[in-house]
N, C-alpha and C. Protein backbone atom coordinates (compact mmCIF):
# COMPACT_ATOMS: atom_id res chain seq x y z
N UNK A 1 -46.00 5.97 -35.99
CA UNK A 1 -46.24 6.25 -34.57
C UNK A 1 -45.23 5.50 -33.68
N UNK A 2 -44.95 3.93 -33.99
CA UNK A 2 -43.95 3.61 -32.94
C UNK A 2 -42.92 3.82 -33.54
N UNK A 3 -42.21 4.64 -34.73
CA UNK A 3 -41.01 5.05 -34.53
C UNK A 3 -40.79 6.51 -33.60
N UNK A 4 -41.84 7.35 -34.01
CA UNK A 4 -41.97 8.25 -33.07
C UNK A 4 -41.93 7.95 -31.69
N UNK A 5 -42.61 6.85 -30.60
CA UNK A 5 -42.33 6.77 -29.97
C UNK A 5 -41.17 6.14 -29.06
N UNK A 6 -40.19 5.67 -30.50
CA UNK A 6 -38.79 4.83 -30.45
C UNK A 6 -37.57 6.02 -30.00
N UNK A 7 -38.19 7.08 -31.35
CA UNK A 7 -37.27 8.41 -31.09
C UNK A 7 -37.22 9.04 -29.31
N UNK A 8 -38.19 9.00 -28.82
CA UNK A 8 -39.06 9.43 -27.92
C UNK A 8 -38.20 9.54 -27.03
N UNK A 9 -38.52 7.69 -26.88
CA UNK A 9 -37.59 6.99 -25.88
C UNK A 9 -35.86 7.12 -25.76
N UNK A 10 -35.68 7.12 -26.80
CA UNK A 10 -34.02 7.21 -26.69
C UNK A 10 -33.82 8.92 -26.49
N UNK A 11 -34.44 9.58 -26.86
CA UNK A 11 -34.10 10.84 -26.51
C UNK A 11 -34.32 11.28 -24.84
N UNK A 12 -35.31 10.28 -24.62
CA UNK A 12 -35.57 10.10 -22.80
C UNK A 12 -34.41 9.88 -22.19
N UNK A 13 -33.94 9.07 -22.74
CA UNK A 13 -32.49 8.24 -22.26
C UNK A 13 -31.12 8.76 -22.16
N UNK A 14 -31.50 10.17 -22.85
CA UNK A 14 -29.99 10.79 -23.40
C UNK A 14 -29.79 11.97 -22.69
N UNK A 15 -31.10 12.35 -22.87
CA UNK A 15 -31.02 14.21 -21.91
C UNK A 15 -31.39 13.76 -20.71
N UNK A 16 -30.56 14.97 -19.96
CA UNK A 16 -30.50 14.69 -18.36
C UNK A 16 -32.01 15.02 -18.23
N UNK A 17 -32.40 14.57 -16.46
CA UNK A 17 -33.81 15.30 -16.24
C UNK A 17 -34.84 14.66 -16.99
N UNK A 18 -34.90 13.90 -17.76
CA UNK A 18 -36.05 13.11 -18.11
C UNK A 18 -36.34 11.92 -17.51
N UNK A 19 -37.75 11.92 -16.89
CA UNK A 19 -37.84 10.99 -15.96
C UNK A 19 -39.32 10.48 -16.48
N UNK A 20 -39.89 9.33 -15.81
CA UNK A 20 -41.09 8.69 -15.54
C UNK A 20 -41.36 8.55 -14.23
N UNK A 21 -42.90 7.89 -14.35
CA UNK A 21 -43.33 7.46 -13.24
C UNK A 21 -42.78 6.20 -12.82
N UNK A 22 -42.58 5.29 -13.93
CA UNK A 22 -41.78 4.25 -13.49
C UNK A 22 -40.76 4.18 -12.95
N UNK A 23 -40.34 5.29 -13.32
CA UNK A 23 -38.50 5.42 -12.88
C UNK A 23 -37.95 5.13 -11.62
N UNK A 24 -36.87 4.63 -11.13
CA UNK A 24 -36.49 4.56 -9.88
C UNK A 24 -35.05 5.34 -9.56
N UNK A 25 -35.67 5.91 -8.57
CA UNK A 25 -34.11 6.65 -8.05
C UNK A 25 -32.83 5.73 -8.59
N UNK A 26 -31.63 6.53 -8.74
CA UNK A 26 -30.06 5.63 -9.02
C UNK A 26 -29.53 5.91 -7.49
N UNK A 27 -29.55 4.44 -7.10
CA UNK A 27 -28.61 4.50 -5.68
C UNK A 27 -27.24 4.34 -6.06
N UNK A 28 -26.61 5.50 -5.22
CA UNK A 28 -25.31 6.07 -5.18
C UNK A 28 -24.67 4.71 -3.97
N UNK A 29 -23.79 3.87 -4.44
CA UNK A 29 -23.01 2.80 -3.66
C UNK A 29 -21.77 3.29 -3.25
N UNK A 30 -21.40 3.69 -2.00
CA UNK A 30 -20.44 3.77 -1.56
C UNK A 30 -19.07 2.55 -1.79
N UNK A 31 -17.73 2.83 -2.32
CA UNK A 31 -16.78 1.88 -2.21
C UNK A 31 -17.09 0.87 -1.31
N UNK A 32 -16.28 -0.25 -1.29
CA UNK A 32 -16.53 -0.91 -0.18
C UNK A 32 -14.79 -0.63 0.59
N UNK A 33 -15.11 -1.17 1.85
CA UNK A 33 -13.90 -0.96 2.58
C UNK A 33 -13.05 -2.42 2.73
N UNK A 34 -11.61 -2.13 2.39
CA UNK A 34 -11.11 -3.44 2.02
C UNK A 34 -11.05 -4.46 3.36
N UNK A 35 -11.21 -5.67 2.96
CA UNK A 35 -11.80 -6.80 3.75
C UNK A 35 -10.03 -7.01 4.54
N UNK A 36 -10.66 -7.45 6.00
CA UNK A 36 -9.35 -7.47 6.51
C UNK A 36 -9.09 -8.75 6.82
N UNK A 37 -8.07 -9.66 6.38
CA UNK A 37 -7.37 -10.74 6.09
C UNK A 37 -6.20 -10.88 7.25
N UNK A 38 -6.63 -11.56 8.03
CA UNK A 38 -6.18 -11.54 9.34
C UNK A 38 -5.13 -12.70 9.52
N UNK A 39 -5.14 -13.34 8.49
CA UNK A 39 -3.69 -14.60 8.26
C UNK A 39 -2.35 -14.12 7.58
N UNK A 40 -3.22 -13.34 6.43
CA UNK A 40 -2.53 -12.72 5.68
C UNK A 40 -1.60 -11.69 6.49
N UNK A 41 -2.12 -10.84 7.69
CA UNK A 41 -1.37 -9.67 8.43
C UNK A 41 -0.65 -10.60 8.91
N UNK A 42 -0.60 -11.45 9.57
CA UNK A 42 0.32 -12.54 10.95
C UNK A 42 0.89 -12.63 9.89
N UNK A 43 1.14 -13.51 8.85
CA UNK A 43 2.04 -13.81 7.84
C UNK A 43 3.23 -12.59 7.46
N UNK A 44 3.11 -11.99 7.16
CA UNK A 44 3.41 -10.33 6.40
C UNK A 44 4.50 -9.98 6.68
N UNK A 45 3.60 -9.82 8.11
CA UNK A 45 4.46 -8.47 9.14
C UNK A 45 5.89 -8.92 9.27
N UNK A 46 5.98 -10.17 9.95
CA UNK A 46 7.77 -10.30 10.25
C UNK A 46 8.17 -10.53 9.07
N UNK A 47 7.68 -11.18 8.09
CA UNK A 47 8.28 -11.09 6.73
C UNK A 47 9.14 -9.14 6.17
N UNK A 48 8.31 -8.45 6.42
CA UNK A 48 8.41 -6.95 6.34
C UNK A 48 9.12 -6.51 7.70
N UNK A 49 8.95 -6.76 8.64
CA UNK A 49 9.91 -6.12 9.78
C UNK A 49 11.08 -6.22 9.75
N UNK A 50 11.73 -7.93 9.32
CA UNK A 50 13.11 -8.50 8.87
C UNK A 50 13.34 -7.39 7.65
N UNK A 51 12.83 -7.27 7.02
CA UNK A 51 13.25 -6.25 5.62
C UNK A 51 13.35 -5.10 5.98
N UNK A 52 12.71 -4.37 7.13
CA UNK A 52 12.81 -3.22 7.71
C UNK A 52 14.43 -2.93 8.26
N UNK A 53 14.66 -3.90 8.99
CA UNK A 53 15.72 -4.11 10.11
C UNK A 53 16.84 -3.43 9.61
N UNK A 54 17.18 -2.76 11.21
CA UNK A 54 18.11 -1.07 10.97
C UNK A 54 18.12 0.04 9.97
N UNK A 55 16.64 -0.29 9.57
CA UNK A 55 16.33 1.06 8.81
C UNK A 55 15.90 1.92 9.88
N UNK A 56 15.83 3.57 9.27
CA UNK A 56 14.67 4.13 9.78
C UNK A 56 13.22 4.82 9.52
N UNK A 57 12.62 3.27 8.87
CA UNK A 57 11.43 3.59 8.23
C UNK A 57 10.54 2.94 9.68
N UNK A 58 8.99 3.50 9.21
CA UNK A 58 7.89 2.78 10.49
C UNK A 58 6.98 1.74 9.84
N UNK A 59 7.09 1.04 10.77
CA UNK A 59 6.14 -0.09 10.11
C UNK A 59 4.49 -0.02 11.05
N UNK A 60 3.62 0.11 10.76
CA UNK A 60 2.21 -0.01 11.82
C UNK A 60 0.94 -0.69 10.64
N UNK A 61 0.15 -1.51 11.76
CA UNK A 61 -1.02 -2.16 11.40
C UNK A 61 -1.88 -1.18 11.01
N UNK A 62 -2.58 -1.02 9.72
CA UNK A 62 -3.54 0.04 9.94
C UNK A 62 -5.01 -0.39 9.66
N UNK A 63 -5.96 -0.96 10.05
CA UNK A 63 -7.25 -1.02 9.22
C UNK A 63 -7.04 -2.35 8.48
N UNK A 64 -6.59 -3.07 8.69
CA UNK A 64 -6.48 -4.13 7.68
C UNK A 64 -5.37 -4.18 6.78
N UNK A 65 -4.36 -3.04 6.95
CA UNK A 65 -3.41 -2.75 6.08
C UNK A 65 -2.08 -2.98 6.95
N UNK A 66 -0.53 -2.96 6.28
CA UNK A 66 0.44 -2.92 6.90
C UNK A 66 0.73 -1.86 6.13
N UNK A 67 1.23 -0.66 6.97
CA UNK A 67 1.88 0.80 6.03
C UNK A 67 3.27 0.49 6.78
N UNK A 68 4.00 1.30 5.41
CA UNK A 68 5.53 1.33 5.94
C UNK A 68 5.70 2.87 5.38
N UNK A 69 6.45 3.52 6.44
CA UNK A 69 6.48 4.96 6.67
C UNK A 69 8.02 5.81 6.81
N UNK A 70 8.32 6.25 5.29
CA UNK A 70 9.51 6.53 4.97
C UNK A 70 9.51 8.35 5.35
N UNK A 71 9.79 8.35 6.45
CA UNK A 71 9.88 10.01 6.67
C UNK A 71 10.70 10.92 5.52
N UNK A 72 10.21 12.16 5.34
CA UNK A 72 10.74 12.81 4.08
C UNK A 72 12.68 13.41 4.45
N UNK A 73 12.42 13.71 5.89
CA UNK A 73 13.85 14.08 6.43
C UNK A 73 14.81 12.75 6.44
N UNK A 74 15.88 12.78 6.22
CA UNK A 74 16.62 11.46 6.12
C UNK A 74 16.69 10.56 4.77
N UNK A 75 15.23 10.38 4.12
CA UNK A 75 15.13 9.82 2.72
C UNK A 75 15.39 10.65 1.68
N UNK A 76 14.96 12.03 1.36
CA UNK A 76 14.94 12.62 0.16
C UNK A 76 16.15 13.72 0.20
N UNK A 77 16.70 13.91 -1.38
CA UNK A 77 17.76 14.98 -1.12
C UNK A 77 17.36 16.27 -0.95
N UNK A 78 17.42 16.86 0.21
CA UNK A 78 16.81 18.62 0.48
C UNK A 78 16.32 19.30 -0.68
N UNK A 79 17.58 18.92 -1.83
CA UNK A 79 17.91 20.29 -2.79
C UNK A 79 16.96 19.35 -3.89
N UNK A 80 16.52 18.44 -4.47
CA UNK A 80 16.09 17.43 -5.10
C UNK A 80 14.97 16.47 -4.39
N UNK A 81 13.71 17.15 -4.26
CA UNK A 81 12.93 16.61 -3.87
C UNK A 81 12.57 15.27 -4.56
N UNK A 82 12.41 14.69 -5.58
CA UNK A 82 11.92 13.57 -5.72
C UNK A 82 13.21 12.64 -5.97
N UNK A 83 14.75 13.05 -4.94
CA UNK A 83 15.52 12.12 -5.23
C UNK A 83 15.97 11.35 -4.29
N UNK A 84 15.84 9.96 -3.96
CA UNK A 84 16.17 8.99 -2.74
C UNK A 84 17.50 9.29 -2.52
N UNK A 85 17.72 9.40 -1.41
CA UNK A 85 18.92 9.41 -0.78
C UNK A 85 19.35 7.79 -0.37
N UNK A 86 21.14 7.64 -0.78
CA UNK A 86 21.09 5.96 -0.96
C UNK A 86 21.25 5.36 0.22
N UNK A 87 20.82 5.86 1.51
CA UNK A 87 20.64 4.72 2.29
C UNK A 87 18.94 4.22 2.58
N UNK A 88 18.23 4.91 1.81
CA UNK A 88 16.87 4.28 1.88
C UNK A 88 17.15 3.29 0.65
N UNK A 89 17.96 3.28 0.05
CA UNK A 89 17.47 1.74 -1.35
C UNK A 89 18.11 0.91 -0.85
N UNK A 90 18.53 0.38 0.29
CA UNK A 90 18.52 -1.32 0.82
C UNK A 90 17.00 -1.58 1.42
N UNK A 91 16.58 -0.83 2.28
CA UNK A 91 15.21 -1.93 2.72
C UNK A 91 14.16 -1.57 2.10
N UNK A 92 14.05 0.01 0.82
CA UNK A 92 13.07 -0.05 0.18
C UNK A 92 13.15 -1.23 -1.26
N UNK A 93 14.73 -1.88 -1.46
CA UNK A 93 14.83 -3.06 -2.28
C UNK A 93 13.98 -4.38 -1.80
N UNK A 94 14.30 -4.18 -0.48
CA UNK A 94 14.34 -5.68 0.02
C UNK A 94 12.63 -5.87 0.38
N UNK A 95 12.09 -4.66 0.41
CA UNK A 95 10.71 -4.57 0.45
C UNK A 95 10.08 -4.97 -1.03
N UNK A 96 10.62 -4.09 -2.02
CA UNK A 96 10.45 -3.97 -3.18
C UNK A 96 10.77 -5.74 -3.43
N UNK A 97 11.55 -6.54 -3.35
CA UNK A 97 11.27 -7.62 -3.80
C UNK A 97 10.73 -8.71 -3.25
N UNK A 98 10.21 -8.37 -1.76
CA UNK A 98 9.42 -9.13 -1.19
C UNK A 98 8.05 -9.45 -1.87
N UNK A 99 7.82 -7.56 -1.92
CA UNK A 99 6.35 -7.74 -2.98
C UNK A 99 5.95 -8.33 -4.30
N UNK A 100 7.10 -8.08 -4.46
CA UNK A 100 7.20 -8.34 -5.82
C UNK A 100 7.25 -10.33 -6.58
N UNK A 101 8.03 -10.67 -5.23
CA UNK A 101 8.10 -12.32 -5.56
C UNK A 101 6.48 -13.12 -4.77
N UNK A 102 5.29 -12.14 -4.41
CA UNK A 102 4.31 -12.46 -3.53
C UNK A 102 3.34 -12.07 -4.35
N UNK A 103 2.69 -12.53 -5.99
CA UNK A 103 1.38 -11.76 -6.07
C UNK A 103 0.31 -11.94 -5.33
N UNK A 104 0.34 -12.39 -3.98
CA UNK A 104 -1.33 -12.10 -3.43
C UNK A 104 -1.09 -10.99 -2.89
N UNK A 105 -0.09 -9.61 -3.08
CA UNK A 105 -0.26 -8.49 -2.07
C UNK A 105 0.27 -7.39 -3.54
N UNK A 106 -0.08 -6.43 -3.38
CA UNK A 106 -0.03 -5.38 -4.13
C UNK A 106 0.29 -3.46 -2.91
N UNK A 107 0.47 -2.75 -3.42
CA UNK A 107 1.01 -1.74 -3.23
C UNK A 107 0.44 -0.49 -3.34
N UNK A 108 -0.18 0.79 -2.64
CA UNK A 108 -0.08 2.06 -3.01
C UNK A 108 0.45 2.73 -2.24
N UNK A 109 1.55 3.59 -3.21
CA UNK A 109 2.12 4.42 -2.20
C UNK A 109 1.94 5.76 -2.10
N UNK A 110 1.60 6.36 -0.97
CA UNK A 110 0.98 7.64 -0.86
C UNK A 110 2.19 8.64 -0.69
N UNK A 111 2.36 9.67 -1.62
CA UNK A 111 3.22 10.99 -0.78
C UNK A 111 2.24 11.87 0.28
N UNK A 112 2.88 12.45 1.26
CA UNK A 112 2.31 13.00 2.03
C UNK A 112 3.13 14.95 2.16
N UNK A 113 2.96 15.69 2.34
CA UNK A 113 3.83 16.86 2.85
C UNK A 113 2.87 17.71 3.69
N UNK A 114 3.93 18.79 4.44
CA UNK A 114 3.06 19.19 5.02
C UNK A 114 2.08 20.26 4.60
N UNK A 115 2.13 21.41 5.57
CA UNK A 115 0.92 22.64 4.83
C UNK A 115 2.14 23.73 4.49
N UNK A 116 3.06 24.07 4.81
CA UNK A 116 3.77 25.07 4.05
C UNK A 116 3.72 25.13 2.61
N UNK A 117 3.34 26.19 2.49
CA UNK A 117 3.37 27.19 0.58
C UNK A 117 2.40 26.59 -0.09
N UNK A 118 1.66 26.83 -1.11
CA UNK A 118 0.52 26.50 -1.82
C UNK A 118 0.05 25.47 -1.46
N UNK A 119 -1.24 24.64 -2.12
CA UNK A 119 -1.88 23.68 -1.91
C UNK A 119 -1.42 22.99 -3.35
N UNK A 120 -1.29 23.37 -4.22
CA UNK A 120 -0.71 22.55 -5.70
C UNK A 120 0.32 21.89 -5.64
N UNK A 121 1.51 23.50 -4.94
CA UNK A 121 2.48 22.48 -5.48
C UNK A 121 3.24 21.55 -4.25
N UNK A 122 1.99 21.71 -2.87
CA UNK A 122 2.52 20.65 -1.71
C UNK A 122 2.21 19.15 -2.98
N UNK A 123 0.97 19.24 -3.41
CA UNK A 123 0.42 17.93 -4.26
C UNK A 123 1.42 17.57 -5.29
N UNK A 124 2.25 18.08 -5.77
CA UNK A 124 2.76 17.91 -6.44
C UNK A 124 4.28 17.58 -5.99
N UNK A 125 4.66 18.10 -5.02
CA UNK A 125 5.55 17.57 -4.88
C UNK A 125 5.65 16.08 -3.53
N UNK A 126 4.51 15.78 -3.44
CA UNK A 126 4.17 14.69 -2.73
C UNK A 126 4.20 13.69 -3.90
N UNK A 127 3.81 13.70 -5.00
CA UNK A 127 3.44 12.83 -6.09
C UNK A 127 5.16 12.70 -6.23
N UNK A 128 5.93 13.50 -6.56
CA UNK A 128 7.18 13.26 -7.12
C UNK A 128 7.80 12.41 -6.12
N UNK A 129 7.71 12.75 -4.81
CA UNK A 129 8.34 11.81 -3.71
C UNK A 129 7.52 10.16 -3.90
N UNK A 130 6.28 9.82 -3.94
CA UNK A 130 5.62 8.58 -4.28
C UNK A 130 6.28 8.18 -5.22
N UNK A 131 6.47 8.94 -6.40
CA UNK A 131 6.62 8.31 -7.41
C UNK A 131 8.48 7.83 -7.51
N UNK A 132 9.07 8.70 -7.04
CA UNK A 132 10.63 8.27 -6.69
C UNK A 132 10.41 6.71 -6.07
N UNK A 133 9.39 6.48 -5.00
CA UNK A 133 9.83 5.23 -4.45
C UNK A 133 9.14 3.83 -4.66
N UNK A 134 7.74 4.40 -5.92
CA UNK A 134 7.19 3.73 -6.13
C UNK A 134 8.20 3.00 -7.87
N UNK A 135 9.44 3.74 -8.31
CA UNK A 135 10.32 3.52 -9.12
C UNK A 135 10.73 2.50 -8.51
N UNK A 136 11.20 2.13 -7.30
CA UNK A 136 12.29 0.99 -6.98
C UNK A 136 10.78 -0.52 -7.10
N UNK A 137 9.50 -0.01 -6.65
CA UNK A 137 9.16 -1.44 -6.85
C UNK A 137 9.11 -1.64 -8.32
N UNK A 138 8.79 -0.70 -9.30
CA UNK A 138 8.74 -1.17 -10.67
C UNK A 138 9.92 -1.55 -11.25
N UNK A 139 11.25 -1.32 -10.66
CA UNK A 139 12.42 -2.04 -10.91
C UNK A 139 12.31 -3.45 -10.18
N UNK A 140 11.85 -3.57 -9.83
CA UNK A 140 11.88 -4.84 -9.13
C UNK A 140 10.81 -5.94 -9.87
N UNK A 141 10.13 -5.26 -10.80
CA UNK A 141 8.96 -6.08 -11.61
C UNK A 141 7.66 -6.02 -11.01
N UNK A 142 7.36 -5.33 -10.05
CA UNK A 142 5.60 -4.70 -10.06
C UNK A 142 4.94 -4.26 -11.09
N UNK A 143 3.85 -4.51 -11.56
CA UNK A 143 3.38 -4.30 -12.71
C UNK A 143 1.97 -3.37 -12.20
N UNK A 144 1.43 -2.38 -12.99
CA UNK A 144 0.23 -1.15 -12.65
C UNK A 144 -0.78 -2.02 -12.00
N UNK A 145 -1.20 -3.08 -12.26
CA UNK A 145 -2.09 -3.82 -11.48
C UNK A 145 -2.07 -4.30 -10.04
N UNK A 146 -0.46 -4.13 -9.37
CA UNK A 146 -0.51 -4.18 -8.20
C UNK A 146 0.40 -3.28 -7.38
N UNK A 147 0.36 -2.21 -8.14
CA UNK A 147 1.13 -0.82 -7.93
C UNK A 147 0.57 0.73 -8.04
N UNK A 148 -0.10 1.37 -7.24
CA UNK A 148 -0.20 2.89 -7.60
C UNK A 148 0.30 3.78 -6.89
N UNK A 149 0.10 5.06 -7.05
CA UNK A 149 0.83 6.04 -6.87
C UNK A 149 -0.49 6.89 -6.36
N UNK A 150 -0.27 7.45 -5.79
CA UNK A 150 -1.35 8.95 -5.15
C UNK A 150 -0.14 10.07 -4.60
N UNK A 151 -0.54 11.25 -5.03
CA UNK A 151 0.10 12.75 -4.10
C UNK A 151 -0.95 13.24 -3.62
N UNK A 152 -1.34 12.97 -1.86
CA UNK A 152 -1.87 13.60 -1.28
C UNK A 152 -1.85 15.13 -0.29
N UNK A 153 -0.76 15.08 -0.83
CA UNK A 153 -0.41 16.93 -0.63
C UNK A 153 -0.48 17.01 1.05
N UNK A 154 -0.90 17.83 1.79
CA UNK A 154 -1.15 18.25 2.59
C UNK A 154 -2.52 17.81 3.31
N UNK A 155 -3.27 16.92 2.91
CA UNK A 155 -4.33 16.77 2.98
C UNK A 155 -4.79 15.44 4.26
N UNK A 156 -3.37 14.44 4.27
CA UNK A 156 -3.95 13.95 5.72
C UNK A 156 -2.75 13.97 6.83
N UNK A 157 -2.49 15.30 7.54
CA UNK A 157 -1.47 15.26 8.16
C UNK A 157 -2.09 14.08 9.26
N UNK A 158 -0.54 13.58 9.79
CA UNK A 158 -0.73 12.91 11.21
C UNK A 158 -0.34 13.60 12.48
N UNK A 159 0.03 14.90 12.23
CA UNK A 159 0.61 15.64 13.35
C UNK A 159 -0.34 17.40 13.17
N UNK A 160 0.17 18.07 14.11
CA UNK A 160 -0.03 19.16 13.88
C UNK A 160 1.00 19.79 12.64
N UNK A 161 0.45 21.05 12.13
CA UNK A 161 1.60 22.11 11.24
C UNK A 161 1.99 22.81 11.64
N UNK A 162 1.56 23.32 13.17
CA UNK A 162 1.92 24.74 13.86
C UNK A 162 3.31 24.67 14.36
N UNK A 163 4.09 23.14 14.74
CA UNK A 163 5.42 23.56 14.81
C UNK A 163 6.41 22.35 14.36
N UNK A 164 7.49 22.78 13.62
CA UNK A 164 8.11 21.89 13.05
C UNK A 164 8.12 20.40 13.38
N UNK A 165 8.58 20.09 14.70
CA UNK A 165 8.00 19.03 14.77
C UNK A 165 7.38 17.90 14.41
N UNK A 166 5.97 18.54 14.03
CA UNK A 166 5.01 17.95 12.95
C UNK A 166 4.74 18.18 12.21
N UNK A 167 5.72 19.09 11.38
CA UNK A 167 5.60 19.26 9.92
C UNK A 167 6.67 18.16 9.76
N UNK A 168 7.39 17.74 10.38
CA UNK A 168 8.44 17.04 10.00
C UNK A 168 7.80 15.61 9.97
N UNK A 169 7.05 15.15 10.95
CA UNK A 169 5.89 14.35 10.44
C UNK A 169 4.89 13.99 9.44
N UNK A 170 4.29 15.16 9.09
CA UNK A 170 3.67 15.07 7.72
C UNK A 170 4.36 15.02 7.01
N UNK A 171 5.60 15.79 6.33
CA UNK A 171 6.53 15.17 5.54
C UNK A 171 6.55 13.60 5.56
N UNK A 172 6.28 12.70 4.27
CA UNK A 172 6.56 11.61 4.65
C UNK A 172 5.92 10.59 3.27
N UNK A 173 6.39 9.20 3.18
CA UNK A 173 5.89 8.62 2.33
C UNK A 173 5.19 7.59 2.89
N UNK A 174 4.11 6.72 2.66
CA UNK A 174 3.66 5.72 2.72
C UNK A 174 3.65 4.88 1.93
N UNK A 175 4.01 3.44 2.27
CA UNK A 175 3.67 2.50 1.20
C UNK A 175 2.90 1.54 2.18
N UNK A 176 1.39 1.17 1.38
CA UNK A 176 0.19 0.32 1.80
C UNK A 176 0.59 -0.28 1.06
N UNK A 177 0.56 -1.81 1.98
CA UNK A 177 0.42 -3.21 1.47
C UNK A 177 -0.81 -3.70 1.93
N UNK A 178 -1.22 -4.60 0.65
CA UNK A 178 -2.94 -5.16 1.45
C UNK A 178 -2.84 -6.50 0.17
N UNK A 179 -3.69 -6.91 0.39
CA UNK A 179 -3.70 -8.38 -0.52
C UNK A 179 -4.50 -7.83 -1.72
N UNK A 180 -3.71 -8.58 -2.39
CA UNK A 180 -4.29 -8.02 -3.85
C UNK A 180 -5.41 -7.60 -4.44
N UNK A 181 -6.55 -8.84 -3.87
CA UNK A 181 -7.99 -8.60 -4.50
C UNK A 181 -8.87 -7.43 -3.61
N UNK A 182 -7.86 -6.63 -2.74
CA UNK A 182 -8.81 -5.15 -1.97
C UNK A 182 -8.02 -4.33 -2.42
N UNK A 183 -6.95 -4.14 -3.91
CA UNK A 183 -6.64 -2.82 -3.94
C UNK A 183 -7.45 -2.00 -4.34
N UNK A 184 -8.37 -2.09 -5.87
CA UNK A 184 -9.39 -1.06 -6.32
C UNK A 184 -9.97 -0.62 -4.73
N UNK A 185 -10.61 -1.73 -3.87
CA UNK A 185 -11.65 -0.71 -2.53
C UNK A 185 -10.22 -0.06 -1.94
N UNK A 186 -8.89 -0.37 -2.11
CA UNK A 186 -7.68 0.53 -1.30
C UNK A 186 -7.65 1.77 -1.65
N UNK A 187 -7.82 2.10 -2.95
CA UNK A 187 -6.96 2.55 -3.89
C UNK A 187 -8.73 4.05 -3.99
N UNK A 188 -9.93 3.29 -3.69
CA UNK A 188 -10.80 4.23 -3.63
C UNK A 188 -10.78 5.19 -2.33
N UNK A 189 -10.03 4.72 -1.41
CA UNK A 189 -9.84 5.33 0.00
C UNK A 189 -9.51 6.91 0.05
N UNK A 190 -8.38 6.89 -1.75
CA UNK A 190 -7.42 7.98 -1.87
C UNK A 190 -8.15 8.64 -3.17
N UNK A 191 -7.58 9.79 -3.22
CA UNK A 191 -7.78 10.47 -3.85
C UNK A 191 -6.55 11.78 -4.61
N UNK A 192 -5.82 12.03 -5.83
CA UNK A 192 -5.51 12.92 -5.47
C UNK A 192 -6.37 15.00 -5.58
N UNK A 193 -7.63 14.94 -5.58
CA UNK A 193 -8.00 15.75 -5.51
C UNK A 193 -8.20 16.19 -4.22
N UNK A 194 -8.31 17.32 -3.94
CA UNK A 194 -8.62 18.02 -2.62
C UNK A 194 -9.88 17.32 -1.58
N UNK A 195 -8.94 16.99 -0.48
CA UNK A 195 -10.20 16.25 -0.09
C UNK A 195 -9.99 16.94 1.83
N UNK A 196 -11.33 16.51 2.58
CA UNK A 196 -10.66 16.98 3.97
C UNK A 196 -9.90 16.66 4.80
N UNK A 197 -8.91 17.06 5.66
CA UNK A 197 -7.97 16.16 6.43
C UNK A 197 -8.25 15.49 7.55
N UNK A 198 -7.45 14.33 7.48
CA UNK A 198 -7.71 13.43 8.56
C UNK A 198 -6.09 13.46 8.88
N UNK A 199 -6.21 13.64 10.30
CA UNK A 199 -5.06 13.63 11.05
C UNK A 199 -4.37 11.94 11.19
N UNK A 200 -3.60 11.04 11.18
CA UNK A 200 -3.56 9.92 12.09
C UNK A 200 -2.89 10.32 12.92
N UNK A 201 -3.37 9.48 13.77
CA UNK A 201 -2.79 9.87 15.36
C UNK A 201 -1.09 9.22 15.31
N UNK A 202 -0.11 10.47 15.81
CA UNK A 202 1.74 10.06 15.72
C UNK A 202 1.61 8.43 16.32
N UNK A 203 0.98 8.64 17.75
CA UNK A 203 1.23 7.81 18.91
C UNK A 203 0.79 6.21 18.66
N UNK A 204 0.18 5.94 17.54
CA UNK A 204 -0.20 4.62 16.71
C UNK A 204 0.81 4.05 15.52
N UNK A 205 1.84 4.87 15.72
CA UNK A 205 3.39 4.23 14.52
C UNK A 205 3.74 3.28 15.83
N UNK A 206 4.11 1.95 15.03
CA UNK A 206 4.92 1.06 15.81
C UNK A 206 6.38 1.58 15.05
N UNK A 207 7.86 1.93 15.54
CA UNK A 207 9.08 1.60 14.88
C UNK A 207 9.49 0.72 14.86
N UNK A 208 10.05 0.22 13.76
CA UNK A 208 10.90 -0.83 13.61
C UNK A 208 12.62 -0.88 14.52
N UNK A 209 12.37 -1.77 15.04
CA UNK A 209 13.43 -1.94 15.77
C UNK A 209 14.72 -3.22 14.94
């Protein structure tokens, strides 16, 4: 009898839909949202703005984060989408080894494109652009633990798509810097599956001057 009721139990345990009275709902925990380190930003930023200097990438505060914002026009070769054009590898180096000589900060870098032609292969070719620039920090010695990659396709423009303009905007790469111990809650923010869009607002890029 109590192996029968041993079987019982584990078979309770295995198939979906078997429940008790004892049982208690499974609460579903939302990520947490990464903690914002407000010494850490003052510190950072001019460290990263000097590394910016006479580029034309954007640097802005976001949420607790510092993003640096490599527009797709100017960085990538037209004909060769996931290939840097060489005047972005001086300050994506000098970035790349900032991070890299600092483990309390880690990295994800998001591709972005806009809504022209499928939904796949915008994702896909957002991933190839991330991943082109997420190459210079792993030359530099970033290791997967404070480095990822996301292709978010089309999915969070910051502009409109209706006229070039701001497709030329969504075109674009991001690289999030945040302190190391909030990348997993960073890194849950993204997704590359289809998710809904969130616009950021153009008028919240600081440029680097």
């Amino acid at each position: 009898m109590n192996l029968l009721k041993s079987t019982s139990l584990i078979l309770c345990m295995v198939i979906a839909g078997c429940s008790s009275n004892d049982e208690k709902p499974v609460e579903v925990v939302a990520a947490p949202s990464p903690l914002i380190d407000a010494a850490w930003l003052d510190g950072y930023e001019p460290r990263l703005r000097d590394a910016l200097k006479d580029s034309h990438f954007e640097l802005e505060r976001r949420e607790g984060v510092l993003v640096v914002t490599a527009p797709v026009d100017g960085s990538f070769n037209p004909d060769r989408p996931g290939m840097l054009l060489p005047v972005t590898l001086g300050p994506l180096s000098r970035v790349a080894k900032l991070v890299e000589g600092d483990e309390k900060t880690a990295v994800v870098v998001l591709g972005h494109a806009d809504s022209t032609g499928p939904i796949d292969a915008n994702r896909d070719i957002s991933r190839q652009r991330a991943g082109a620039v997420a190459a210079i920090f792993r030359l530099s010695g970033l290791k997967h633990d404070r480095l990822r990659i996301r292709g978010l396709g089309s999915d969070m423009p910051r502009a409109s798509n209706e006229k070039e303009e701001g497709r030329a905007l969504n075109r674009r790469v991001e690289m999030v810097l945040a302190p190391q111990p909030t990348l997993l809650a960073l890194i849950a923010k993204y997704s590359d599956a289809p998710g809904k869009p969130t616009q950021v607002a153009a008028a919240e890029v600081s440029k680097t001057k």
